[in-house]
N, C-alpha and C. Protein backbone atom coordinates (compact mmCIF):
# COMPACT_ATOMS: atom_id res chain seq x y z
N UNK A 1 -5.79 23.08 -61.01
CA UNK A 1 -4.41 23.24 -60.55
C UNK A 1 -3.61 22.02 -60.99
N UNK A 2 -2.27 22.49 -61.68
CA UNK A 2 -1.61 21.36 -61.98
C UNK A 2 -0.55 21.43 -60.84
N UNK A 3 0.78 20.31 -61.30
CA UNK A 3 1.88 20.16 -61.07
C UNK A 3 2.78 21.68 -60.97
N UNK A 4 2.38 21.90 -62.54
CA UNK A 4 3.68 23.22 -62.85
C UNK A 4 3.08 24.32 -62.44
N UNK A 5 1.69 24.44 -61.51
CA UNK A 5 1.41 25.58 -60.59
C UNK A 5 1.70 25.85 -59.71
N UNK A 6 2.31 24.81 -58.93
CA UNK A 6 2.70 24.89 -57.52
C UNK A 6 3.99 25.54 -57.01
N UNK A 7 3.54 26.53 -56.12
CA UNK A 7 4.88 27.13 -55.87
C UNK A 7 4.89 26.91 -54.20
N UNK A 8 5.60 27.62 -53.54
CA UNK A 8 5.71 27.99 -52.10
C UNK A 8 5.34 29.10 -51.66
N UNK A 9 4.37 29.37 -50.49
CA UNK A 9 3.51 30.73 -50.04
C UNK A 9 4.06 31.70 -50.36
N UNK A 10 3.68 32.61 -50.69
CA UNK A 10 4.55 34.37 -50.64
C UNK A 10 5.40 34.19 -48.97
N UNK A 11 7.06 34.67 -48.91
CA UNK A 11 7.36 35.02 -48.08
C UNK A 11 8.36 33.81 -47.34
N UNK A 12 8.07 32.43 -47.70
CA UNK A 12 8.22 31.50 -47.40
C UNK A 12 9.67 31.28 -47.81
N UNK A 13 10.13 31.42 -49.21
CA UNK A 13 11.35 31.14 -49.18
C UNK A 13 12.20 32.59 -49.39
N UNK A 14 13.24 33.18 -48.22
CA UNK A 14 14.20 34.09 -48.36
C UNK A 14 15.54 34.11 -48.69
N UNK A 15 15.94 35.18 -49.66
CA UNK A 15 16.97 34.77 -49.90
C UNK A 15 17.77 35.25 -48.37
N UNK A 16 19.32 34.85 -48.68
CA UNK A 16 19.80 34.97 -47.67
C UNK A 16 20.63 36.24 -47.42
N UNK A 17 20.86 36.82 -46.11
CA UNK A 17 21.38 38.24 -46.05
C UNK A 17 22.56 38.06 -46.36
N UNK A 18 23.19 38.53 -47.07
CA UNK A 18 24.59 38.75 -47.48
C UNK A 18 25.15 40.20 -46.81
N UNK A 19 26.26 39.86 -45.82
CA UNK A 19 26.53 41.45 -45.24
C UNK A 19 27.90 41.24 -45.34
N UNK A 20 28.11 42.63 -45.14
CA UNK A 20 29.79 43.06 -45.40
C UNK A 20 30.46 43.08 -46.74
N UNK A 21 29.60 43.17 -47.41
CA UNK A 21 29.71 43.67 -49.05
C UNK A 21 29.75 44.64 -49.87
N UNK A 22 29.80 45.61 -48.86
CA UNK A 22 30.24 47.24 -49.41
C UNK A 22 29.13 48.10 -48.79
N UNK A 23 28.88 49.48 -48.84
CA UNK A 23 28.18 50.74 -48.90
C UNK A 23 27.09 50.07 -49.45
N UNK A 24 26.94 50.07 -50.83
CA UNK A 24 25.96 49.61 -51.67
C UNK A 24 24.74 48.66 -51.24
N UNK A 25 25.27 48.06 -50.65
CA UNK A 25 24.48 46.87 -50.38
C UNK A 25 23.30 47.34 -48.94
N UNK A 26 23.94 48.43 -48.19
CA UNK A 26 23.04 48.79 -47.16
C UNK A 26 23.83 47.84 -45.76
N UNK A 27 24.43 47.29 -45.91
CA UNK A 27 24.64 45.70 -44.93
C UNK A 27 26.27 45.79 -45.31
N UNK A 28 27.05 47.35 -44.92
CA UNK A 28 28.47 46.86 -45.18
C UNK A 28 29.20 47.34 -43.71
N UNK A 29 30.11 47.30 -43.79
CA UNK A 29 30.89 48.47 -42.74
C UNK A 29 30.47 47.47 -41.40
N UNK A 30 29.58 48.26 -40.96
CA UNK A 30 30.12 46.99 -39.65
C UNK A 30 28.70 45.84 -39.70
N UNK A 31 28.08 45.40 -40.53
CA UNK A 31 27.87 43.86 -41.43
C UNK A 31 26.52 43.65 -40.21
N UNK A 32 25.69 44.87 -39.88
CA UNK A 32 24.50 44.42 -38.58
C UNK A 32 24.97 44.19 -37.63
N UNK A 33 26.21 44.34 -37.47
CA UNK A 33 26.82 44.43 -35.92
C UNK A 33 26.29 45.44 -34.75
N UNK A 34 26.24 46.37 -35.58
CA UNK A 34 26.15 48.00 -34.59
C UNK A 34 27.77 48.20 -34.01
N UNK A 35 27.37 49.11 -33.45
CA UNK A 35 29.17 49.73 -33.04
C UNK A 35 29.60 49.21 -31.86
N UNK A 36 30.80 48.62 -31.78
CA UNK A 36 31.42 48.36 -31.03
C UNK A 36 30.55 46.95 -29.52
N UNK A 37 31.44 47.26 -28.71
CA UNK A 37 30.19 45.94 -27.74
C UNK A 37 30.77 44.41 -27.72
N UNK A 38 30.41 43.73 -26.94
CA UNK A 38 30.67 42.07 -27.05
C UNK A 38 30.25 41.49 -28.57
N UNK A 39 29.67 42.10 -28.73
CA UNK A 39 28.54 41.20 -29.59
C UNK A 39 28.93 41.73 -31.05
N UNK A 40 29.90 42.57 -31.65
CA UNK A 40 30.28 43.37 -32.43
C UNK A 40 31.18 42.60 -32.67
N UNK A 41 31.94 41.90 -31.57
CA UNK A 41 33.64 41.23 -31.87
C UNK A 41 33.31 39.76 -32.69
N UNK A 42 34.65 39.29 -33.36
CA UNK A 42 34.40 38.44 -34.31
C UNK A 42 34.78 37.35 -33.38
N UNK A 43 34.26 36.01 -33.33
CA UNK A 43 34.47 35.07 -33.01
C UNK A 43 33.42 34.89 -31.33
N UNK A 44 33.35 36.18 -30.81
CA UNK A 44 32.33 36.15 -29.66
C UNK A 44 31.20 35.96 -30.06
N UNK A 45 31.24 35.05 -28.44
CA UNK A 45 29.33 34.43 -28.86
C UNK A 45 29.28 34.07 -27.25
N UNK A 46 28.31 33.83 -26.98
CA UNK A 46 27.63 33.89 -25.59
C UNK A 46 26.48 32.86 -25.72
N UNK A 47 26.49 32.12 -24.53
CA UNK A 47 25.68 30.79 -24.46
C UNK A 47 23.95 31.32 -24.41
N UNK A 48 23.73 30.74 -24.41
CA UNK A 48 21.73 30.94 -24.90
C UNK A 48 21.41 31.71 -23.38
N UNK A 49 21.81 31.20 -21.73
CA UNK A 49 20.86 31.67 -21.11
C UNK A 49 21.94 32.57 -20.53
N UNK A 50 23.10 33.18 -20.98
CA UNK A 50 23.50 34.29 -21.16
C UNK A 50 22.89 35.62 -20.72
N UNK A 51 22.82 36.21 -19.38
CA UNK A 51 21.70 37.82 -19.45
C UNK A 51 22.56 38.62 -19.28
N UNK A 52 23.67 38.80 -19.42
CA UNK A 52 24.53 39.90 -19.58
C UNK A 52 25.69 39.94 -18.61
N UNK A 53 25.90 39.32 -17.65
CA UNK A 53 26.78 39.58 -16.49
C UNK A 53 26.02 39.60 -15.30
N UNK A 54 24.49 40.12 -15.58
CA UNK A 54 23.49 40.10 -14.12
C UNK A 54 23.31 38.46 -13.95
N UNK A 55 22.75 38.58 -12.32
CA UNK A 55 22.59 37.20 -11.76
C UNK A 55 21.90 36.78 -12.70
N UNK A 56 22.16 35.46 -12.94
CA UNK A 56 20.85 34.65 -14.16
C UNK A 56 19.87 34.07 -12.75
N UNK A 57 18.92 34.18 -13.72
CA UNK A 57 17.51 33.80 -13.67
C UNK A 57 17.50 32.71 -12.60
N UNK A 58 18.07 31.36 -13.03
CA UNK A 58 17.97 30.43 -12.17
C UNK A 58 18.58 30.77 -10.75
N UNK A 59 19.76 31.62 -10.92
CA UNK A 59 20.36 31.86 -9.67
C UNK A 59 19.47 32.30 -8.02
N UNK A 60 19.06 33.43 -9.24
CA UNK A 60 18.31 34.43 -8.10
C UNK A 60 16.71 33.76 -7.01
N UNK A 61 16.52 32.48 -7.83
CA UNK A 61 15.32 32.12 -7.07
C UNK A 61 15.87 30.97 -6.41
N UNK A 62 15.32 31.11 -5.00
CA UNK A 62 15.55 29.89 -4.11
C UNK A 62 15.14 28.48 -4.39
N UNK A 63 16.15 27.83 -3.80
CA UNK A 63 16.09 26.37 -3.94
C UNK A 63 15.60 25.64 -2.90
N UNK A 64 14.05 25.03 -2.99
CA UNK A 64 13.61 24.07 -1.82
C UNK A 64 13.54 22.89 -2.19
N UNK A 65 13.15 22.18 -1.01
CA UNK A 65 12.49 20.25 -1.48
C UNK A 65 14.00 20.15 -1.43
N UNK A 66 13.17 18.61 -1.83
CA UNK A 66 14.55 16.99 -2.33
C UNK A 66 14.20 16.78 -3.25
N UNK A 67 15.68 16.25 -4.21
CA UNK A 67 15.47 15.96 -5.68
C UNK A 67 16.01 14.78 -5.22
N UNK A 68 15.36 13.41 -5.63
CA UNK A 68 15.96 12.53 -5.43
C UNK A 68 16.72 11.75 -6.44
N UNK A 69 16.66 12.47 -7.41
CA UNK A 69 17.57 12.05 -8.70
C UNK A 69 18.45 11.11 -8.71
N UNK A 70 19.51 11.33 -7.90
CA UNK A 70 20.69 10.84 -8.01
C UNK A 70 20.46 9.49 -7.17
N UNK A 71 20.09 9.48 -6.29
CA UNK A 71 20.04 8.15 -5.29
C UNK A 71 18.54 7.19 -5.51
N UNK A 72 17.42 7.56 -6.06
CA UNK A 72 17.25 6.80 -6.26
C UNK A 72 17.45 5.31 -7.11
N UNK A 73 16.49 4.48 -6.82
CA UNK A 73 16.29 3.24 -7.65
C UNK A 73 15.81 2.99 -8.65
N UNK A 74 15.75 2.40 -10.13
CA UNK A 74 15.16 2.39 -10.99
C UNK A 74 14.84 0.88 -10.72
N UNK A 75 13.49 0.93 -11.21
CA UNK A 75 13.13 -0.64 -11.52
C UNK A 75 12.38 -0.34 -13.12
N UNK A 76 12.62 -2.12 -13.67
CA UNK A 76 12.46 -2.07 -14.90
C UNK A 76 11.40 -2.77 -15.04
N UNK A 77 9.70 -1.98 -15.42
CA UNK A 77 8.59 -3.42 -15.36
C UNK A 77 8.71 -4.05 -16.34
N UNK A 78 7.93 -5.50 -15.30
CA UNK A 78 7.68 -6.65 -16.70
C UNK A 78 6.34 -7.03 -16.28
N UNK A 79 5.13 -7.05 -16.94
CA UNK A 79 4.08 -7.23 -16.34
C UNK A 79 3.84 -8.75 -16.68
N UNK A 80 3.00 -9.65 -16.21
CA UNK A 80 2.25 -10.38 -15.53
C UNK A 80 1.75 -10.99 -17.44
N UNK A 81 1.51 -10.31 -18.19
CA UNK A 81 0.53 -10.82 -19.67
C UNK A 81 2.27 -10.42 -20.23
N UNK A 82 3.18 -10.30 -19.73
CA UNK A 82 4.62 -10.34 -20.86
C UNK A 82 5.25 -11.85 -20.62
N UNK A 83 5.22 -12.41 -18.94
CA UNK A 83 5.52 -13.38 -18.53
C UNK A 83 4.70 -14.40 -19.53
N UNK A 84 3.18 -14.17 -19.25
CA UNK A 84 2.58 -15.52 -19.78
C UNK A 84 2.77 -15.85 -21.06
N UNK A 85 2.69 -14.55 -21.95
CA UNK A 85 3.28 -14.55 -23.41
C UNK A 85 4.26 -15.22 -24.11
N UNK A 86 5.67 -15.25 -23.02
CA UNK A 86 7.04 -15.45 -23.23
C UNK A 86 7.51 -16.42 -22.52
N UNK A 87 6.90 -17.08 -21.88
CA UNK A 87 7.47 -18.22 -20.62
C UNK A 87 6.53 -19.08 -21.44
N UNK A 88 7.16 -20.83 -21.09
CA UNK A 88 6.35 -21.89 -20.85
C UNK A 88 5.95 -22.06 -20.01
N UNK A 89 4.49 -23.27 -19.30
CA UNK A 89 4.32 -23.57 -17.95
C UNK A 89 5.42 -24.53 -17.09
N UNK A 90 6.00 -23.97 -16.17
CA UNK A 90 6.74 -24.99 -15.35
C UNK A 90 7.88 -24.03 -15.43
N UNK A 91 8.40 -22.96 -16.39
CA UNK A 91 9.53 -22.48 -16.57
C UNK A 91 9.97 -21.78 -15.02
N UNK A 92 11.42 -22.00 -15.33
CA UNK A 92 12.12 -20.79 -14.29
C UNK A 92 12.34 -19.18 -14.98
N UNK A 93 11.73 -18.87 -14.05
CA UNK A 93 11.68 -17.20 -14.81
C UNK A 93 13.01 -16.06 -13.98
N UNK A 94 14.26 -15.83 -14.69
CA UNK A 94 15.43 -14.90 -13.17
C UNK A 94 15.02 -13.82 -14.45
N UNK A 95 15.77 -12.97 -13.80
CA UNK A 95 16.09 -11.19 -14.57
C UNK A 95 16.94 -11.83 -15.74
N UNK A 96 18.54 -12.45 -15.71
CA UNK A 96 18.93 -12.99 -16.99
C UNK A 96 17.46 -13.01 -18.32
N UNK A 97 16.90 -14.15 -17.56
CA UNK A 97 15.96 -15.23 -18.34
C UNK A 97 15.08 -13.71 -19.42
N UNK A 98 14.55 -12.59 -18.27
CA UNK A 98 13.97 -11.64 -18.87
C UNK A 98 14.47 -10.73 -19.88
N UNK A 99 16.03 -10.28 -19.24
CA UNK A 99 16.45 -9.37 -20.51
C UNK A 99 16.97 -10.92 -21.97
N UNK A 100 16.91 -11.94 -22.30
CA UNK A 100 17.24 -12.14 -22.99
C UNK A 100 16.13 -12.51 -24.07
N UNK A 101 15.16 -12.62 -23.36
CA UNK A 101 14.09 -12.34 -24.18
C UNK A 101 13.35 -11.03 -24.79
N UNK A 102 14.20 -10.35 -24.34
CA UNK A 102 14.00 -8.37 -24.62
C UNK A 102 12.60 -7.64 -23.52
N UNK A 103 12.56 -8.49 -22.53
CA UNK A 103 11.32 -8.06 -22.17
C UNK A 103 11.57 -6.46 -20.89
N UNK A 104 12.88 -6.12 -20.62
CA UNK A 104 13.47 -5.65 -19.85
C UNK A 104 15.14 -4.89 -20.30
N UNK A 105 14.90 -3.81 -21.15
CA UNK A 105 15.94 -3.01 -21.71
C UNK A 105 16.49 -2.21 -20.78
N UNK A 106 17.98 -2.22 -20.28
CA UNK A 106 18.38 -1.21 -19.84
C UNK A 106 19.98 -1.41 -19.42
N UNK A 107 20.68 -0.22 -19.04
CA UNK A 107 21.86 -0.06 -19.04
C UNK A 107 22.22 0.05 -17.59
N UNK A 108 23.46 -0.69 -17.71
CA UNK A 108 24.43 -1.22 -16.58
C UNK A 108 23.61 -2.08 -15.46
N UNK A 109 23.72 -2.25 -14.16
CA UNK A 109 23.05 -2.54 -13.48
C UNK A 109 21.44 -2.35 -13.30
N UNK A 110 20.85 -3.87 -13.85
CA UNK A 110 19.35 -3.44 -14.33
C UNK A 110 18.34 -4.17 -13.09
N UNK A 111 17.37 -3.42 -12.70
CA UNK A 111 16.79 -4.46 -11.45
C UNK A 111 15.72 -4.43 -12.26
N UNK A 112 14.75 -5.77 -12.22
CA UNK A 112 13.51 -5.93 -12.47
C UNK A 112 12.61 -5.74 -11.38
N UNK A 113 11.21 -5.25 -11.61
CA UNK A 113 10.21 -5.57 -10.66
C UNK A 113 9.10 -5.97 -10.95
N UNK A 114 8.68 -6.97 -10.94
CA UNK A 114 7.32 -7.44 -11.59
C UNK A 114 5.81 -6.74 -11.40
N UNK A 115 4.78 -6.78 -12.03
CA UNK A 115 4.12 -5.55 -12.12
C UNK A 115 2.74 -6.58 -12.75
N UNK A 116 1.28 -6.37 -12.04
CA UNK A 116 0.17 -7.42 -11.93
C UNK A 116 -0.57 -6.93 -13.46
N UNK A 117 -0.22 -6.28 -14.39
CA UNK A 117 -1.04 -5.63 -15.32
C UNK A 117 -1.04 -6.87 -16.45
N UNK A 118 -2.03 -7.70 -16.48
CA UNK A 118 -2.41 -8.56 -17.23
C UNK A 118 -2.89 -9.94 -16.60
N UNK A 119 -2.95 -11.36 -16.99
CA UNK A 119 -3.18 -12.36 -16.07
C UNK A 119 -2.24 -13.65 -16.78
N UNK A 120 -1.99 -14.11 -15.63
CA UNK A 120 -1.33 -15.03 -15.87
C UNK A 120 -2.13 -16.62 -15.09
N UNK A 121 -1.50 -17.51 -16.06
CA UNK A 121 -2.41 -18.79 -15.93
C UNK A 121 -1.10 -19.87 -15.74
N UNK A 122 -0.20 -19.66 -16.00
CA UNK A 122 0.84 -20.50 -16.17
C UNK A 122 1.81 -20.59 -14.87
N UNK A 123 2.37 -21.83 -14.36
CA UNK A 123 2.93 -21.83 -13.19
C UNK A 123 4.45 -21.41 -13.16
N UNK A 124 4.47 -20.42 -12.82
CA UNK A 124 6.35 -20.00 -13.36
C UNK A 124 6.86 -20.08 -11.71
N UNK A 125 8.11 -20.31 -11.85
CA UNK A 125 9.11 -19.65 -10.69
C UNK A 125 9.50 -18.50 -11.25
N UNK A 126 9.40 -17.45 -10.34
CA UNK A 126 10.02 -16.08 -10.63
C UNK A 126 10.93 -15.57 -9.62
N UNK A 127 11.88 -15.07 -10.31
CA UNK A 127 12.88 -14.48 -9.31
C UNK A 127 13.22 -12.90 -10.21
N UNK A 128 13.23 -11.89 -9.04
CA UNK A 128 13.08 -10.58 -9.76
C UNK A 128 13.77 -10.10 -8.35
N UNK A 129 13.65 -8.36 -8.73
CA UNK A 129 14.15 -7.88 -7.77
C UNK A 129 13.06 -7.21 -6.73
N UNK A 130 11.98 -7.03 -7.48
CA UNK A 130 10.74 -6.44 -6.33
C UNK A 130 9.65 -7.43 -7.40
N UNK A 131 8.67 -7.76 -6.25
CA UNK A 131 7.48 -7.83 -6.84
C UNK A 131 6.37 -6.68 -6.65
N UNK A 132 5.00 -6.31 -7.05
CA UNK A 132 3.88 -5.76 -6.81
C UNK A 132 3.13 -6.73 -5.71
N UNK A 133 2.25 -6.55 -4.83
CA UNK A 133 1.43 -7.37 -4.27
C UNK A 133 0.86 -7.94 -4.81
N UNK A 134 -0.17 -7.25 -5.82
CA UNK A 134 -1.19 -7.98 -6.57
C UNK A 134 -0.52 -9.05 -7.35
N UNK A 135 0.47 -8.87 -8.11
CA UNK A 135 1.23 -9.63 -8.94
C UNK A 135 1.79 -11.06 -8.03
N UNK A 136 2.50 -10.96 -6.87
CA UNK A 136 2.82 -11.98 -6.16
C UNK A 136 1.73 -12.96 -5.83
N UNK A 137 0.31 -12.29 -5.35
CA UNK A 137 -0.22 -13.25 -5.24
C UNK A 137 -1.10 -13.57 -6.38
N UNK A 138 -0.82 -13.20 -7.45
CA UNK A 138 -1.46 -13.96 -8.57
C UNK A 138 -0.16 -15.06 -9.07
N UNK A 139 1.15 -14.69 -8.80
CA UNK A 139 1.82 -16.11 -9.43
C UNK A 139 1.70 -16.80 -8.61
N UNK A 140 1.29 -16.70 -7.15
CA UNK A 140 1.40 -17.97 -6.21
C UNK A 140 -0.04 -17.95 -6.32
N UNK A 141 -1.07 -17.24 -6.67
CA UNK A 141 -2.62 -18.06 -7.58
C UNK A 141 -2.31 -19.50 -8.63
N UNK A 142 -1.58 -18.97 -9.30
CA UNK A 142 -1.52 -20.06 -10.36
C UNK A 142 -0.36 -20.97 -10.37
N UNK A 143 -0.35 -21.23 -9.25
CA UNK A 143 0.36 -22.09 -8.21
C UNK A 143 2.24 -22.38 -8.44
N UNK A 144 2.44 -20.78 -8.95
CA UNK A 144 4.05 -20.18 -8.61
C UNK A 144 4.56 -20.05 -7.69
N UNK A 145 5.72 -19.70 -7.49
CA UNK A 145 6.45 -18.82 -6.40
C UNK A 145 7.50 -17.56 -7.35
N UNK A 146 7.81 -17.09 -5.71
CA UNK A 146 7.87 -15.80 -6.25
C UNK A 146 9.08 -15.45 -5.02
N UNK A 147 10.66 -15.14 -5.65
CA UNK A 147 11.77 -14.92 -4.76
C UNK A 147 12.14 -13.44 -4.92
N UNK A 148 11.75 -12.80 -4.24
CA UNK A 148 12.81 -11.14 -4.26
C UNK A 148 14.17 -10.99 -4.30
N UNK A 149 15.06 -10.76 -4.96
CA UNK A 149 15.95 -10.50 -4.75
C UNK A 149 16.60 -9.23 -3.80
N UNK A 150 15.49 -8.41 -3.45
CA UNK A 150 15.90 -7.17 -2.59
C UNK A 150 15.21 -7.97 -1.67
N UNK A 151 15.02 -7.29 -0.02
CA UNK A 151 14.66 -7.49 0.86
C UNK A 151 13.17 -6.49 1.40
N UNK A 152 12.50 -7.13 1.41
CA UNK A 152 11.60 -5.92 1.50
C UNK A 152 12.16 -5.11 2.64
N UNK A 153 12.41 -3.60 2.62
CA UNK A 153 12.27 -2.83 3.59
C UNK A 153 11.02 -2.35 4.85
N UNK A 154 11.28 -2.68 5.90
CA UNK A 154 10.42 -1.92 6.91
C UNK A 154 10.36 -0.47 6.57
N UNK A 155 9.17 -0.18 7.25
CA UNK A 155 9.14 1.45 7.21
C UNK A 155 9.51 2.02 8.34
N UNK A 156 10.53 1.10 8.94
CA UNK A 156 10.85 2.25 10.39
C UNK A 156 12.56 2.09 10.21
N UNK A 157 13.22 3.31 10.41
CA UNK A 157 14.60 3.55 10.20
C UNK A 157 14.95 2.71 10.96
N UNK A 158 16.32 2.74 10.36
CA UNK A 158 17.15 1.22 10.76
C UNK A 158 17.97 1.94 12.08
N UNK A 159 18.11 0.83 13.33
CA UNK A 159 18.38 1.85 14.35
C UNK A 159 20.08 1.51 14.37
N UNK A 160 20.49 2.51 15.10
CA UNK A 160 22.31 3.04 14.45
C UNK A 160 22.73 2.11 16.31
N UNK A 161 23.63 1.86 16.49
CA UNK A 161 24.38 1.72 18.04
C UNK A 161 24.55 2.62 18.45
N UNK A 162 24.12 1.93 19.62
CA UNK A 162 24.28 3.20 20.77
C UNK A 162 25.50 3.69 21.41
N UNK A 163 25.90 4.95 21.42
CA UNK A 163 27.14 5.07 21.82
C UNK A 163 28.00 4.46 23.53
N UNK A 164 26.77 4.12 24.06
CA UNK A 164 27.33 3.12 25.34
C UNK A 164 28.15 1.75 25.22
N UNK A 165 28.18 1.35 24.01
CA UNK A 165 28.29 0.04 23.77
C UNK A 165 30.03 0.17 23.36
């Protein structure tokens, strides 16, 4: 087999339908339209999940649960072997310090949370917005500290005033 044998599979390349080109052609008059209908008219077109006017699909089935989409929090990790990589010993480590070293990409309001996946040997100050457990007490292992910028939350709802007051 050479070069100048090579073609493309049977079937593979088609030419293209040409309609509305007369009688002759098989493909004139109304151009694979069929007669009359939405779908016949020129310039109509109908979106993909389109079923005709009946309830669509998504409609008809009930909606349960919580999506927490909208309200949650994003945190952005930086693990523990990115710090030791990218920091000196003694350094101050804030969120600035992180996205400018690229270790933490993201848009508009960005929270970091530090994250124990690797080891660290080097004594940093870190200031982030959450830490991991494991991670906290491995920078205060290697004789860091470690400032949250959020507050850790309790797990018991925050109680409202009482209407006596």
């Amino acid at each position: 087999m050479r070069l100048h044998d090579l073609k493309p599979r049977p079937g593979a390349k088609t030419r293209r339908k040409r309609v509305g080109r007369g009688p002759g052609s098989g493909r004139g008059k109304t151009s694979t339209r069929g007669h009359k209908g939405q779908n016949s008219r020129a310039g109509s077109s109908t979106r993909a999940t389109f079923e005709g006017g009946q309830m669509p699909y998504i409609r008809r089935l009930p909606k349960r649960g919580f999506n927490n989409f909208v309200h949650r929090t994003e945190y952005l990790p930086v693990n523990l072997s990115d710090l030791e990589a990218n920091f000196d010993d003694g350094a101050t480590v804030d969120v600035e310090a992180v996205i400018a070293k690229g270790l933490a990409n993201g848009k508009g309001n960005v929270k970091v949370k530090i994250l124990a996946a690797g080891e660290l040997k080097k004594k940093l100050s870190v200031t982030a917005h959450k830490f991991s457990a494991k991670a906290k007490a491995a920078i205060e292992a290697a004789g860091g500290s470690c400032t949250a910028l959020i507050a850790a939350t309790s797990e018991s709802p925050v109680e409202q005033p009482s209407a006596e007051e």
